[in-house]
Protein backbone atom coordinates (compact mmCIF):
# COMPACT_ATOMS: atom_id res chain seq x y z
CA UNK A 1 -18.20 33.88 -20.36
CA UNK A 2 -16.82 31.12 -18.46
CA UNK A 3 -19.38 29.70 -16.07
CA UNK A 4 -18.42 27.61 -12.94
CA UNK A 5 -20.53 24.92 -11.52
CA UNK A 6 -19.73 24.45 -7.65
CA UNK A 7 -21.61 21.90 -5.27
CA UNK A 8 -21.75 21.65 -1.01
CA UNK A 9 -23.80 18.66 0.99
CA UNK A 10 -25.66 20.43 3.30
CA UNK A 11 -25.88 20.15 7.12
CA UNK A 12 -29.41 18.46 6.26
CA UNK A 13 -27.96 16.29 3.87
CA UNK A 14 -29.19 18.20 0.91
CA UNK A 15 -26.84 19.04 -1.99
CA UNK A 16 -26.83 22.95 -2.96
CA UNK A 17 -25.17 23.55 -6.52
CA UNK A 18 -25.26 26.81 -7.89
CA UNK A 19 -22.97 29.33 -10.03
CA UNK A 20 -21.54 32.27 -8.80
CA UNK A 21 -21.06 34.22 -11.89
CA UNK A 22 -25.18 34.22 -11.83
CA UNK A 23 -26.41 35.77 -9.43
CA UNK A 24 -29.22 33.86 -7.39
CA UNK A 25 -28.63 30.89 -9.69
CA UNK A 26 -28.70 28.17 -7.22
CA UNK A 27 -30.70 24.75 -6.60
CA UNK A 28 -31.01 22.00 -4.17
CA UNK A 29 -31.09 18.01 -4.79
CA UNK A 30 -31.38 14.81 -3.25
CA UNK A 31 -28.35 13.59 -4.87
CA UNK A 32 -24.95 15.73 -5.97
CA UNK A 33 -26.52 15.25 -9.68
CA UNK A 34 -29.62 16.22 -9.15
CA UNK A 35 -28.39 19.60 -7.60
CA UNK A 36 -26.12 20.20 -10.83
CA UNK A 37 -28.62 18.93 -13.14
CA UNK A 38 -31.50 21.47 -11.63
CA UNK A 39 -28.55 24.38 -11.64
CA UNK A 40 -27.70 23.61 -14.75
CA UNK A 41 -31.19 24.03 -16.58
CA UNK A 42 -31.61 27.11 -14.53
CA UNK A 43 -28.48 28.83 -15.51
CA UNK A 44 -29.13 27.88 -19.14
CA UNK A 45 -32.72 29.92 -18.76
CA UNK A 46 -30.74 32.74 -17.23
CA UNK A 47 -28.52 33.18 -19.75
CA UNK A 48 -31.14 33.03 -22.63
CA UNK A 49 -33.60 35.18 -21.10
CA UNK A 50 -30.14 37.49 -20.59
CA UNK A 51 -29.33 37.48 -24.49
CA UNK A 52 -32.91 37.83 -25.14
CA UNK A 53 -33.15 40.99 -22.96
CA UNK A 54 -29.68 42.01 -24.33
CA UNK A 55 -28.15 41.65 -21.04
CA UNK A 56 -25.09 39.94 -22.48
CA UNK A 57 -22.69 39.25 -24.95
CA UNK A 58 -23.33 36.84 -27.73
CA UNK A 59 -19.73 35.92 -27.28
CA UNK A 60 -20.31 33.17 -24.69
């Protein structure tokens, strides 16, 4: 699985990050690298609650 990690400033200057081949996997920071850095964590949970729940593929 090949994930990819977009980011958008915000009309309220907010940075949104998220990753579309996770559904609802999205986060908000101050800063461009706090956005990816929250998304990031959050789409490593996903995925390892996923393999725990045998949602996916081991193959990642």
């Amino acid at each position: 699985m090949k994930l990819t990690f977009e980011t958008e400033l915000e009309d309220d200057d907010r940075w949104l990050a998220e990753v579309p081949e996770l559904a609802g996997v999205m986060a908000y920071g101050v800063t461009r690298m706090e956005a990816m850095a929250k998304v990031e964590a959050l789409a490593f949970r996903t995925l390892a609650e996923q393999l725990e729940n045998g949602e996916v593929s081991t193959q990642i």
